[in-house]
Protein backbone atom coordinates (compact mmCIF):
# COMPACT_ATOMS: atom_id res chain seq x y z
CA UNK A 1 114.66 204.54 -5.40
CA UNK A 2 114.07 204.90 -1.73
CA UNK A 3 111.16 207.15 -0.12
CA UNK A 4 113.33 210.59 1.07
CA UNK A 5 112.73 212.18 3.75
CA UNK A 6 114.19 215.14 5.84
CA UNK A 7 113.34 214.75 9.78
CA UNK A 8 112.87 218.86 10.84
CA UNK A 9 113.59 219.22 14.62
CA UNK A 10 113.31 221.91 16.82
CA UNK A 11 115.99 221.03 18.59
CA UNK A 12 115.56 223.59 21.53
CA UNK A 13 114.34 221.36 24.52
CA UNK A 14 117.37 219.16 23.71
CA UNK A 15 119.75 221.42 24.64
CA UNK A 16 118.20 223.06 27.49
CA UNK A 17 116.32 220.26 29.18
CA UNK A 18 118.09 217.01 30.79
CA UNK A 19 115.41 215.06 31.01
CA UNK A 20 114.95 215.48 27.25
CA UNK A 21 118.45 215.16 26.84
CA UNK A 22 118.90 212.13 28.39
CA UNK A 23 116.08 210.45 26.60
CA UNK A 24 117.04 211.76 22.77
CA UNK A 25 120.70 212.59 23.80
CA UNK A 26 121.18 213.20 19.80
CA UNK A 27 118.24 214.89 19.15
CA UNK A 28 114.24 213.71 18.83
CA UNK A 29 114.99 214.53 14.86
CA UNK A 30 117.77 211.95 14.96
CA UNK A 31 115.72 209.39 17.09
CA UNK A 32 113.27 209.61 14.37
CA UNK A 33 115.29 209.51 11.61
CA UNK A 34 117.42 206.69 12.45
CA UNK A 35 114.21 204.35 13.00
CA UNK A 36 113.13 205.23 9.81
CA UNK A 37 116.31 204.51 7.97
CA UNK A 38 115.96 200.78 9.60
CA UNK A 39 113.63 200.57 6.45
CA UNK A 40 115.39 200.06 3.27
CA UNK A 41 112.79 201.76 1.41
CA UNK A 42 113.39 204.72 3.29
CA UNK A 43 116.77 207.09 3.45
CA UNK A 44 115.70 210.03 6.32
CA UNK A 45 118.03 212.65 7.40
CA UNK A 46 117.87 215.73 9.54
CA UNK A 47 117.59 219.34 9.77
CA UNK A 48 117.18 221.61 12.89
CA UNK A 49 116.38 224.69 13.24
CA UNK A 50 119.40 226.27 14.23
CA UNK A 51 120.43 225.62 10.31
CA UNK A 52 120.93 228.36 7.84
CA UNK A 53 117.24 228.87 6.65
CA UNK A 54 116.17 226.17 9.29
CA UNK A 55 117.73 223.85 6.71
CA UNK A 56 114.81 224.10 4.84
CA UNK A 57 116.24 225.87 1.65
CA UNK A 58 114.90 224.73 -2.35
CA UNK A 59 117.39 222.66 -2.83
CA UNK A 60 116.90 220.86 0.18
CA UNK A 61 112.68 220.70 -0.48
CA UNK A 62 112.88 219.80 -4.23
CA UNK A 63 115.14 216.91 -2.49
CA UNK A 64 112.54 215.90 0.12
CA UNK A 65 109.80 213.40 -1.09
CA UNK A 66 108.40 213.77 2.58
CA UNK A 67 108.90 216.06 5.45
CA UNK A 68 108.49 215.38 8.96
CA UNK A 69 108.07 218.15 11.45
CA UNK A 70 108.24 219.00 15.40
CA UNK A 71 108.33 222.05 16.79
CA UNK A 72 106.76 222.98 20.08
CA UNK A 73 108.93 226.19 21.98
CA UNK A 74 109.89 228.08 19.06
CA UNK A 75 106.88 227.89 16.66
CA UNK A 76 107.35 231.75 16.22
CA UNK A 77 110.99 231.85 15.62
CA UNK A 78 110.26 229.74 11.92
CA UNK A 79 110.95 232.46 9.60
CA UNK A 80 107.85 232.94 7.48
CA UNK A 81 109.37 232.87 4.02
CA UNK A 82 110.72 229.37 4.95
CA UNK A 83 107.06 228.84 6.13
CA UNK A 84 106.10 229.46 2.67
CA UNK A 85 108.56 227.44 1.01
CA UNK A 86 107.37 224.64 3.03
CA UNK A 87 103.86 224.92 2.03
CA UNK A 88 104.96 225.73 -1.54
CA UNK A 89 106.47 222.46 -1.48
CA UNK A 90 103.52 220.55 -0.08
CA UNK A 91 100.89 222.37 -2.81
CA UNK A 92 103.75 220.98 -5.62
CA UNK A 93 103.52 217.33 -4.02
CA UNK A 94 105.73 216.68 -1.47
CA UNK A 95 104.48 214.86 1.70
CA UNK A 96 104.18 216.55 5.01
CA UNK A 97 103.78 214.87 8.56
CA UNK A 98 103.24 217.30 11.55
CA UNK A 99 104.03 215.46 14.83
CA UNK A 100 102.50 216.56 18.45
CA UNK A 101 102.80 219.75 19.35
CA UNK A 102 103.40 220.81 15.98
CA UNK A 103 99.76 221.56 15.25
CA UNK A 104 100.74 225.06 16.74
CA UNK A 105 103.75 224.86 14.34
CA UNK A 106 103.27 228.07 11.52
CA UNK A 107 103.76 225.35 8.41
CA UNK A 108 100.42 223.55 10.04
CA UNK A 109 98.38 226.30 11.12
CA UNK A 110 99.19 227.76 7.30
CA UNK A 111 98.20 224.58 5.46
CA UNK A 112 94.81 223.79 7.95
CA UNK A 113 93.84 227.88 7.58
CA UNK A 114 92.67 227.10 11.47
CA UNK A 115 93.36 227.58 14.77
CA UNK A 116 94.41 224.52 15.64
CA UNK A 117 93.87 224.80 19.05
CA UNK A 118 93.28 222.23 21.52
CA UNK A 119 92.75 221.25 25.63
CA UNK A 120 95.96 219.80 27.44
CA UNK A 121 97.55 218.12 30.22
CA UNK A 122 101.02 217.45 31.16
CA UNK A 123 100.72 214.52 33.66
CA UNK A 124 102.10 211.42 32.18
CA UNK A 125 98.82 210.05 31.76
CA UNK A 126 98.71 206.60 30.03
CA UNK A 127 97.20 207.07 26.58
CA UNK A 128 95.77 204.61 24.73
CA UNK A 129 95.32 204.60 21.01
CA UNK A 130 93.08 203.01 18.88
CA UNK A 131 92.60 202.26 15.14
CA UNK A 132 89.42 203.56 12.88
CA UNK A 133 90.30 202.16 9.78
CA UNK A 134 91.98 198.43 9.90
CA UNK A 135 92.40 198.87 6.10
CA UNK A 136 94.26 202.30 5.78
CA UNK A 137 97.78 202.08 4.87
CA UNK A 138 99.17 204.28 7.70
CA UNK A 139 97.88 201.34 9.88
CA UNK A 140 99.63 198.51 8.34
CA UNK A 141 100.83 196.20 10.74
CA UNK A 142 99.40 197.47 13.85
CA UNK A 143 97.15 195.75 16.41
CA UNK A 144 93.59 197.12 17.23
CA UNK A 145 95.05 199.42 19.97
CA UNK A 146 98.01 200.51 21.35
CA UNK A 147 99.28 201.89 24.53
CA UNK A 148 102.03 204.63 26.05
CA UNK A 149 101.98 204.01 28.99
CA UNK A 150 103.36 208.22 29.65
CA UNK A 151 101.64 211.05 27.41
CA UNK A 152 100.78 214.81 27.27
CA UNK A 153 97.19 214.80 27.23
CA UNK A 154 95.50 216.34 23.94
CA UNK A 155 91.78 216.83 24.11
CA UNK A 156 88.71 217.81 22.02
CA UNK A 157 87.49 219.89 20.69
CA UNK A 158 90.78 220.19 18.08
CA UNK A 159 90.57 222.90 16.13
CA UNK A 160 91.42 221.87 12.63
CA UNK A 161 88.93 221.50 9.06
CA UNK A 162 87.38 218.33 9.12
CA UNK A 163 89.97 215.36 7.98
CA UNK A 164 89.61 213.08 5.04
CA UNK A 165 89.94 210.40 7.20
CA UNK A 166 90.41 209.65 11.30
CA UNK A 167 93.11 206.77 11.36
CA UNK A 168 93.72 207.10 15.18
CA UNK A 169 91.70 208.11 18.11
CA UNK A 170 93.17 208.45 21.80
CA UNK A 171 91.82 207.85 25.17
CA UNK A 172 93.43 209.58 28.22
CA UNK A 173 93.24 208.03 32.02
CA UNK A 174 91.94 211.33 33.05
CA UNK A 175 89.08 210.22 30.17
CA UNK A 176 89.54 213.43 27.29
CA UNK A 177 89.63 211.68 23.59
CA UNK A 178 91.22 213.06 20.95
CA UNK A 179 91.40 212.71 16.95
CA UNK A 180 94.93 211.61 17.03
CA UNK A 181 95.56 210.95 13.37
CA UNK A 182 94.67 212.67 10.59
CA UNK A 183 95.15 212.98 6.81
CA UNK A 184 94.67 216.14 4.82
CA UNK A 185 95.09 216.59 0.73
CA UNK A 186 96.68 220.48 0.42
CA UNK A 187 96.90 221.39 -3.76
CA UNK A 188 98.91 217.94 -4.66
CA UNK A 189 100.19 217.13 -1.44
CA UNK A 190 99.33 214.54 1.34
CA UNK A 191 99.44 215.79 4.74
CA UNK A 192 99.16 213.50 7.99
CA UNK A 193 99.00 214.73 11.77
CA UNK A 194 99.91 211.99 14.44
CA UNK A 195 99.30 212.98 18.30
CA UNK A 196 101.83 211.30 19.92
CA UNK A 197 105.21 212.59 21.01
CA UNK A 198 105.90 214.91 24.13
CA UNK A 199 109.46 215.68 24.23
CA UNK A 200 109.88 214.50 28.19
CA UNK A 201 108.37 210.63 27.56
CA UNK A 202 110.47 208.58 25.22
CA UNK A 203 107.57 208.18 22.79
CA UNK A 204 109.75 207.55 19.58
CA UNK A 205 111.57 205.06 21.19
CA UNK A 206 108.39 202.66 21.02
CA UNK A 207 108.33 200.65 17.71
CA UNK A 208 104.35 200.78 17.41
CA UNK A 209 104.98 205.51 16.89
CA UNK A 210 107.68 204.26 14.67
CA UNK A 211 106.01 201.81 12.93
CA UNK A 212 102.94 204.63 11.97
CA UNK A 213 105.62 207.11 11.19
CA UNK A 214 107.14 205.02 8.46
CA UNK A 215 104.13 203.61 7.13
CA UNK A 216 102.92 207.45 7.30
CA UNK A 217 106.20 208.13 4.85
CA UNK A 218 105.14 205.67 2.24
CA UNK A 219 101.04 206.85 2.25
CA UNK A 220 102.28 210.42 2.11
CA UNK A 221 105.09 209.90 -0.78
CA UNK A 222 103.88 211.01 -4.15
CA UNK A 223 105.89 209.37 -7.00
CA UNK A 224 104.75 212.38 -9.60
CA UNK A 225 107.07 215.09 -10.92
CA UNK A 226 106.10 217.88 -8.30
CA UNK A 227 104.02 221.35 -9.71
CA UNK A 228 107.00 224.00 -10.70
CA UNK A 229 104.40 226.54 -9.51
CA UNK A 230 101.40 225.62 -7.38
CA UNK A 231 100.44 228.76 -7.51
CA UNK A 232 100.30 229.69 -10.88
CA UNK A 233 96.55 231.66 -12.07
CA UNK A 234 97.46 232.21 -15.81
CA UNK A 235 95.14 234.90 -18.09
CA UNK A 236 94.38 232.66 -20.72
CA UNK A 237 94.01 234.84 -23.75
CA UNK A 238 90.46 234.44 -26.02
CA UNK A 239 92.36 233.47 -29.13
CA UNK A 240 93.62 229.88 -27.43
CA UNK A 241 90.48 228.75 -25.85
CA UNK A 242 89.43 225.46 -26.50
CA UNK A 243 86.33 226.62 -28.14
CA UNK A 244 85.87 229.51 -30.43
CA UNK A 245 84.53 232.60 -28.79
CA UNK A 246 84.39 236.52 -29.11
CA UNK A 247 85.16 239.16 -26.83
CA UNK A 248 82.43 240.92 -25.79
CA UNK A 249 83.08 243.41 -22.89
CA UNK A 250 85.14 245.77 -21.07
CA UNK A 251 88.17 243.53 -19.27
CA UNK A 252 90.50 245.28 -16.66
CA UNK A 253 93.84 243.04 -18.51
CA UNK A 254 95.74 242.71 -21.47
CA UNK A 255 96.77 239.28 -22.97
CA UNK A 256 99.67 237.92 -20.42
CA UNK A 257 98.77 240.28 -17.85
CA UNK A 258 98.57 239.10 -13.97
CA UNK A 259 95.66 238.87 -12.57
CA UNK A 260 95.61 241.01 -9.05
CA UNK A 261 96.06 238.83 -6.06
């Protein structure tokens, strides 16, 4: 069975923008998603959010192996109980890739608990990218460095916890460098952040972004049946514990009782 994967777009600067428009004239989402889909391991579609419930209802996560996200304007119109579907999801198992600008984005900021913050430029500076680790899978295929020859500069410090691994670093012509790829476990769920991909250069046009997204999809993808409840804390009553043991104190809870959260 092909890798699935829903492509979640913003899909504001599209419609107000022509310089956006005329690069992505159906949508960054859809640029995305139809490079993917060049992979036959892969079958990506699209949601915006301008859908009912952003398009990101249940039925649409428990159908989503891995989700890709961008969001840079509307970060605060993301209603937060899709938020917390989203990172429901990604606790369960389901991959998560947060592109650019959407380590503002509320699904991010809520999985990293951090500010995410970061310096910037918008200049069209040329930014060049280059590998850490020759042998991680999200590098597959690439050469030792890359360039884009127009970027929005990111720069340190970034405010996120400290990564499980650094696939990517950047260098800027104005000289900032920046941790520009990242991978994160959240409960049973792989996350990865990639740098690249200001809405006014036409950055997922170029096959090298492409060809880290999709090998991105296939690190991220977890073949396992996904947690019905990542957050379940059950009260596991004395009289199943592995061992036997005997009550002996005062306990605010009866058997099968919540716990207070």
């Amino acid at each position: 069975m092909p890798i699935r994967v829903t492509v979640w777009g913003e899909n504001v600067h599209e419609q107000k923008n022509k310089v956006v428009a005329g690069i992505y004239p159906n949508g960054m989402h859809a640029a995305i998603a139809d490079a993917l889909n060049t992979d036959p391991g892969i079958v990506a579609g699209t949601a915006v959010l301008q859908d009912a419930e952003h398009g990101m209802t249940a039925e649409r996560l428990a159908a989503t192996d891995v989700l890709i996200w961008w969001g840079h304007a509307a970060h605060g119109d993301v209603q937060d109980d899709v938020v917390e579907r989203v990172c429901n999801a990604v606790w369960g198992g389901m991959g998560a890739i947060f592109l650019h600008s959407a380590h503002f984005s509320k699904p991010f900021k809520r999985l990293m608990g951090a500010p995410c913050n970061l310096t910037w430029r918008e200049a069209g500076e040329r930014e060049r990218i280059w590998l850490t680790s020759r042998s991680h899978p999200i590098a597959a295929g690439l050469p030792d460095h890359f360039e884009l020859e127009h970027e929005e500069m990111y720069g340190e410090p970034f405010g996120v916890p400290d990564p499980m691994e650094t696939v990517f670093v950047s260098w800027f012509q104005g000289g900032e460098v920046f941790r520009s790829g990242l991978t994160y476990k959240r409960g049973a769920g792989s996350v990865f952040y990639f740098r690249p991909g200001h809405e006014t250069y036409p950055t997922y046009h170029d096959a090298n972004v492409q060809k880290v997204i999709a090998n991105a999809v296939k690190w991220a993808f977890n073949p396992a049946v996904r947690l019905a409840d990542p957050n379940a804390a059950p009260n596991v009553p004395v009289d199943v514990a592995l061992e036997p043991i005997e009550e002996r104190g005062p306990r605010l809870h009866h058997d099968g009782e919540e716990g207070f959260r």
